[in-house]
C-alpha atoms as a PDB file:
ATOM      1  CA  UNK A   1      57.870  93.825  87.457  1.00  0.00           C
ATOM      2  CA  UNK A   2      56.230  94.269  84.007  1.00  0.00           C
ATOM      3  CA  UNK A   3      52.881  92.713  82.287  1.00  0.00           C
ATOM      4  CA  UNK A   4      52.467  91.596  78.591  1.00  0.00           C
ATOM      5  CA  UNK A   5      54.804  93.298  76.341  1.00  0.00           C
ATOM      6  CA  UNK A   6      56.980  95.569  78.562  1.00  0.00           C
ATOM      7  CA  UNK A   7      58.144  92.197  79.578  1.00  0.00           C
ATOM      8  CA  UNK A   8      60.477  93.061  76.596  1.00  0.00           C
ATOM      9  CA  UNK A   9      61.837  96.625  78.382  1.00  0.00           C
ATOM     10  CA  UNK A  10      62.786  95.082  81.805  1.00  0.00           C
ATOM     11  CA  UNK A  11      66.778  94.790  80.961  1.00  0.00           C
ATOM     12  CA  UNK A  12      66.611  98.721  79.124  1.00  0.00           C
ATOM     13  CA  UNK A  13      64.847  99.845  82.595  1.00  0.00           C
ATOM     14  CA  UNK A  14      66.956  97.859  84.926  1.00  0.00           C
ATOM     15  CA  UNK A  15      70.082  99.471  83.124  1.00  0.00           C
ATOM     16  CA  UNK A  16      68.762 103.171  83.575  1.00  0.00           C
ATOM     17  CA  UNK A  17      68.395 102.424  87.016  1.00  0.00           C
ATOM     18  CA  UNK A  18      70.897 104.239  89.955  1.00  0.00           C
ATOM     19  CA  UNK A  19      70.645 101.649  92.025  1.00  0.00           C
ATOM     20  CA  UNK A  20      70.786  97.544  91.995  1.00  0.00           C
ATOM     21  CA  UNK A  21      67.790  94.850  91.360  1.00  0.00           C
ATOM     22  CA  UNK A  22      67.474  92.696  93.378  1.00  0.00           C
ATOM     23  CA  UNK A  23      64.635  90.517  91.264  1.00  0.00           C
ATOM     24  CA  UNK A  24      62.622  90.974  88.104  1.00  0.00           C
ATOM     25  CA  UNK A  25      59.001  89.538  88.025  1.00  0.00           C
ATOM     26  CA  UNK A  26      57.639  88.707  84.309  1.00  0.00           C
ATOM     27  CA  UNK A  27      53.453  88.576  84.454  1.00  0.00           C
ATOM     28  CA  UNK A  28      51.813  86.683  81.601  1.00  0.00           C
ATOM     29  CA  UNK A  29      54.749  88.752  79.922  1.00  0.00           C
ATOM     30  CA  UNK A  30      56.909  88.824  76.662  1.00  0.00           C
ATOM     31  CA  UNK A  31      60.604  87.307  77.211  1.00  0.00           C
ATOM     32  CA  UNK A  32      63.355  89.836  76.062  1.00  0.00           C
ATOM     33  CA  UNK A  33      66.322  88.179  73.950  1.00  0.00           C
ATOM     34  CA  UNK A  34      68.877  86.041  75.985  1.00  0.00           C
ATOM     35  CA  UNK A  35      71.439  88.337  73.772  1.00  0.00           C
ATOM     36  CA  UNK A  36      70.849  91.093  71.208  1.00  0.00           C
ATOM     37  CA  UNK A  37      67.770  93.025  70.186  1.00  0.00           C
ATOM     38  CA  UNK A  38      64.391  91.736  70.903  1.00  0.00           C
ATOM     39  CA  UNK A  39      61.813  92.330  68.049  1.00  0.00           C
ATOM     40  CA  UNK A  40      58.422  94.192  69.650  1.00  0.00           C
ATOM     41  CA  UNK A  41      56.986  92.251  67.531  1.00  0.00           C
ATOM     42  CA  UNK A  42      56.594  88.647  65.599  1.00  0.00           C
ATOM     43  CA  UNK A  43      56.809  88.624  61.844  1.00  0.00           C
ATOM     44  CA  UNK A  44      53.485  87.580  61.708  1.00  0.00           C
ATOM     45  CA  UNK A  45      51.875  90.158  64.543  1.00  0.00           C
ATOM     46  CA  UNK A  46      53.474  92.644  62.842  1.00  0.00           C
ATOM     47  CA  UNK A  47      51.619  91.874  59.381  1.00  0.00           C
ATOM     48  CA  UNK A  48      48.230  91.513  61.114  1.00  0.00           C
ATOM     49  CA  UNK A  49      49.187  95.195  62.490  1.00  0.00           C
ATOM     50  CA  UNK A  50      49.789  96.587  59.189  1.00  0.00           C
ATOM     51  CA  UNK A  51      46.186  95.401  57.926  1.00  0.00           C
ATOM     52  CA  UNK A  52      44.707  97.464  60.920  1.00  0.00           C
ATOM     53  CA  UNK A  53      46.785 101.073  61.287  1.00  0.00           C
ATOM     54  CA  UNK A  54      45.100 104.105  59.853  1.00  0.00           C
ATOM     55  CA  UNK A  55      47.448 106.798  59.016  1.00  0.00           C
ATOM     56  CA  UNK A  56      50.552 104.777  61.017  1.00  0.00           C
ATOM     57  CA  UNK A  57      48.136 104.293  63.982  1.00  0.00           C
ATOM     58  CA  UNK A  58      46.969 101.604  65.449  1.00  0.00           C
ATOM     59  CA  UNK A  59      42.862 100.927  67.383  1.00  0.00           C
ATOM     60  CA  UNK A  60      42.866 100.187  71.336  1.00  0.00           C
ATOM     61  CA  UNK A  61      44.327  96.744  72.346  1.00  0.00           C
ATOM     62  CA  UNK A  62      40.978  95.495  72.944  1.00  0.00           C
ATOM     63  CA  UNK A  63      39.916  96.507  69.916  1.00  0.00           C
ATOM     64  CA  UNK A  64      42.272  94.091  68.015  1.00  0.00           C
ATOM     65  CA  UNK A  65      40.182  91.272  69.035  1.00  0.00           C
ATOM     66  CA  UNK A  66      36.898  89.242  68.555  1.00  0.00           C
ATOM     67  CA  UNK A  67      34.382  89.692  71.559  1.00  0.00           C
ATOM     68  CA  UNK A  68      34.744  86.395  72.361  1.00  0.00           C
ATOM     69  CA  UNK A  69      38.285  87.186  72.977  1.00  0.00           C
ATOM     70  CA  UNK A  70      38.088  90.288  74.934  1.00  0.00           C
ATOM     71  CA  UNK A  71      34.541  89.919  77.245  1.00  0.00           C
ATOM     72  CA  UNK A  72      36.704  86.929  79.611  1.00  0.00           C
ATOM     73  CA  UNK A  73      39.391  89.003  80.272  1.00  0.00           C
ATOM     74  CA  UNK A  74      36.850  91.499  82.556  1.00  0.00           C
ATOM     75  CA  UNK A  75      35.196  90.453  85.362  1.00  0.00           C
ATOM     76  CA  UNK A  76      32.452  93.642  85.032  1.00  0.00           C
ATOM     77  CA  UNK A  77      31.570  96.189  82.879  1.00  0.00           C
ATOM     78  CA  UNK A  78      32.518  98.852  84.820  1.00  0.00           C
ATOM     79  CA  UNK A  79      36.298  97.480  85.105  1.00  0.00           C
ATOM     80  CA  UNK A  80      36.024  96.841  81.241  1.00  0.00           C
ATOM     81  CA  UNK A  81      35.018 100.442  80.933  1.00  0.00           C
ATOM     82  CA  UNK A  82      38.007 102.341  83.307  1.00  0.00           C
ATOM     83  CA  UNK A  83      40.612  99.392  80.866  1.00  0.00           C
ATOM     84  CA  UNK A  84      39.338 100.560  77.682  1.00  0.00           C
ATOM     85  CA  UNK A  85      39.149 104.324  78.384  1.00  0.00           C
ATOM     86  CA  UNK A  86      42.237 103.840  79.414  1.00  0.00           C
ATOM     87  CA  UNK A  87      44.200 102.076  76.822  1.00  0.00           C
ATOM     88  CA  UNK A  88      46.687 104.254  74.001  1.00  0.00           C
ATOM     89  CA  UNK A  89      46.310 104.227  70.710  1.00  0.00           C
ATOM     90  CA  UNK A  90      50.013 103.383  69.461  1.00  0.00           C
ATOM     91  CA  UNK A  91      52.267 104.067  66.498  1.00  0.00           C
ATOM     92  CA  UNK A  92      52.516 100.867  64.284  1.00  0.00           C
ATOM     93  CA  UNK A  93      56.567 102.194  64.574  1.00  0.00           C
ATOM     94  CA  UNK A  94      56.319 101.381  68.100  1.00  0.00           C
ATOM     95  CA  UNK A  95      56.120  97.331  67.214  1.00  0.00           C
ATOM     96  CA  UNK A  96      58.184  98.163  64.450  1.00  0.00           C
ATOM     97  CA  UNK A  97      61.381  98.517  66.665  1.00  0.00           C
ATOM     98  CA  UNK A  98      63.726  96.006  68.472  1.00  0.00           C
ATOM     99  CA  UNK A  99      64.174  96.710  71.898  1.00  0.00           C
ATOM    100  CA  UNK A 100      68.462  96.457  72.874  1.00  0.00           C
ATOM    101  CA  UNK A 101      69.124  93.873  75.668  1.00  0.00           C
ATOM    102  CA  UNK A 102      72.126  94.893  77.953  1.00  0.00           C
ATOM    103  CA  UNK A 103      74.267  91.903  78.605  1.00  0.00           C
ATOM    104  CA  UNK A 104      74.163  90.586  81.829  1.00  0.00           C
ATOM    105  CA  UNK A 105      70.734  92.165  82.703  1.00  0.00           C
ATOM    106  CA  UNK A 106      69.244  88.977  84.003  1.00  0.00           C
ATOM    107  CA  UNK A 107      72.016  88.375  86.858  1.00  0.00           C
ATOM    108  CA  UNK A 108      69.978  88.384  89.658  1.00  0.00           C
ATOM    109  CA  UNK A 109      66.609  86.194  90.411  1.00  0.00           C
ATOM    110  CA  UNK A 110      64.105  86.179  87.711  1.00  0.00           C
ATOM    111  CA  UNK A 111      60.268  85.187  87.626  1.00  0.00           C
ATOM    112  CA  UNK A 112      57.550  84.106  85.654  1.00  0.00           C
ATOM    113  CA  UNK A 113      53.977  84.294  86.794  1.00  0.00           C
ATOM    114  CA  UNK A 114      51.767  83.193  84.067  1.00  0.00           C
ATOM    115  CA  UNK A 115      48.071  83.604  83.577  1.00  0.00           C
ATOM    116  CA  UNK A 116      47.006  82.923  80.227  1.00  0.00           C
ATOM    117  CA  UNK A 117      47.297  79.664  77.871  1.00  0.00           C
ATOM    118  CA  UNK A 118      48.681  81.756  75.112  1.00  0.00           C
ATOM    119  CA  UNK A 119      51.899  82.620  76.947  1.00  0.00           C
ATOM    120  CA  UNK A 120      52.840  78.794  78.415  1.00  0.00           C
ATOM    121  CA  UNK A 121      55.531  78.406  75.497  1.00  0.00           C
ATOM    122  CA  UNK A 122      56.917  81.671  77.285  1.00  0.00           C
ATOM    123  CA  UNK A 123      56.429  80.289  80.543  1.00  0.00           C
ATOM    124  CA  UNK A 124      58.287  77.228  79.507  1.00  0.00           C
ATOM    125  CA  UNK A 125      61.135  79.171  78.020  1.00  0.00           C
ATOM    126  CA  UNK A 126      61.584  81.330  81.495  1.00  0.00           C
ATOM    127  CA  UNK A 127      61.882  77.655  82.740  1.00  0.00           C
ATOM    128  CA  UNK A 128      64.778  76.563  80.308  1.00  0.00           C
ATOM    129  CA  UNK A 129      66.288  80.240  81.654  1.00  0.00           C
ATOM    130  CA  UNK A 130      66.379  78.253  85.494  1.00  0.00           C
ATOM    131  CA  UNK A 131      63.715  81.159  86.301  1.00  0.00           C
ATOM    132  CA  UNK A 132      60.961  80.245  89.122  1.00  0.00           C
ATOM    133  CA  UNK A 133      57.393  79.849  87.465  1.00  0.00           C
ATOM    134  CA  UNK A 134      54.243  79.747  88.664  1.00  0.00           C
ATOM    135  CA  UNK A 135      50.815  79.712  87.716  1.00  0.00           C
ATOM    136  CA  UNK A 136      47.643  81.502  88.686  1.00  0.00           C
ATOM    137  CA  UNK A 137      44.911  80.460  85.806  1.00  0.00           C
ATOM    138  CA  UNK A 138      42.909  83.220  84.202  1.00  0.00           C
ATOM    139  CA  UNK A 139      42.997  85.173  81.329  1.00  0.00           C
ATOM    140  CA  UNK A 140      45.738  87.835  79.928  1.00  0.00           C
ATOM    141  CA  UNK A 141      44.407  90.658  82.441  1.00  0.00           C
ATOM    142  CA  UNK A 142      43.987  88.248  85.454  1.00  0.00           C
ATOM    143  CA  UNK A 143      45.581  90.784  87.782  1.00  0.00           C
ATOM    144  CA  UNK A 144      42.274  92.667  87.515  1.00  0.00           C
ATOM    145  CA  UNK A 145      40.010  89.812  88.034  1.00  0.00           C
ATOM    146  CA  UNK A 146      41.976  88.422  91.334  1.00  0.00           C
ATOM    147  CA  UNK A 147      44.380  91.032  92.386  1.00  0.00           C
ATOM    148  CA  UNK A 148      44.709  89.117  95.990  1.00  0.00           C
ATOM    149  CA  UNK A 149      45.518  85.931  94.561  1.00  0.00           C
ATOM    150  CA  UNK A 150      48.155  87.871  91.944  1.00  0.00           C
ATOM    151  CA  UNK A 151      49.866  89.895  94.992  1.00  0.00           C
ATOM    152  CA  UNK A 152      50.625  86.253  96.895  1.00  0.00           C
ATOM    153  CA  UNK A 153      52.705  85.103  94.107  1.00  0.00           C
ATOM    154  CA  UNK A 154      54.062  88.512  93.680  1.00  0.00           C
ATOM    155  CA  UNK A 155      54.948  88.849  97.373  1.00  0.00           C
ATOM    156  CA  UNK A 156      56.466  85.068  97.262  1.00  0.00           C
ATOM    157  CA  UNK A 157      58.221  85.688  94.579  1.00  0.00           C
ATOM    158  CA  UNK A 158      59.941  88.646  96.258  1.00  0.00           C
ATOM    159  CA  UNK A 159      60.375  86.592  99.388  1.00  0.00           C
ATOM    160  CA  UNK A 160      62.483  83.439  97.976  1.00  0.00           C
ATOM    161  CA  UNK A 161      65.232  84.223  95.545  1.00  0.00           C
END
């Protein structure tokens, strides 16, 4: 199961693993390649990047955004305190790379669970893929605001292949 963009390392990880998958849950995540590499980033997040690293380092996630864009996504301050002491700083290298896609890697039952408007033209695409979708609305960080409602389409998912 992996969030956001770690979406993109679910076929390296499954790979490295001694044992088999039996399903792979995608949560208001980025889509790895069907075949080849997978760009961390897009052409054009990866020039708004640039214009923010200092020294080859990027701010906080949160930081990357307007208020406007970030003060949804948290239900109370506290919770938006614990996420942002939380967060890495990361190397601009680190969207600089292309994650490798095994072939194959998607054999098994795949999911989508999407949150956030920004990511239904990924949703849509894990529904060309013949993946199971659903949708719980909310924001990019949803799973903090209703983890209940996120761990009944979790569990479902896990239940029907």
């Amino acid at each position: 199961m992996a969030h956001s963009n770690a979406g993109l390392f679910l076929p390296v990880m499954r790979a490295a693993l001694d044992h088999p998958v039996t399903g792979s849950v995608f949560v208001d995540a980025a889509l790895p390649a069907r075949t080849g590499p997978t760009p961390v980033a897009s052409p054009e997040l990866l020039e708004f990047l640039t214009s923010m690293a200092v020294n080859g380092t990027l701010p906080r996630w949160t930081d990357w955004w307007d208020e406007a864009d970030v003060a949804p996504m948290f239900s109370d301050p506290t919770m938006r305190r614990t996420v942002i002491e939380e967060q890495p700083t990361l190397p601009l290298s680190y969207y600089e790379q292309h994650i490798p896609v095994p072939d194959g890697w998607d054999d098994h039952p795949c999911s989508y669970l999407l949150f956030a408007p920004q990511y239904e033209d990924v949703a849509a695409e894990a529904r060309e893929r013949g993946w199971r979708v659903a949708h719980l609305p909310g924001e990019h960080l949803h799973q903090i605001i209703d983890p209940e409602g996120t761990a009944r389409h979790l569990i479902e998912f896990a239940r029907t292949p």
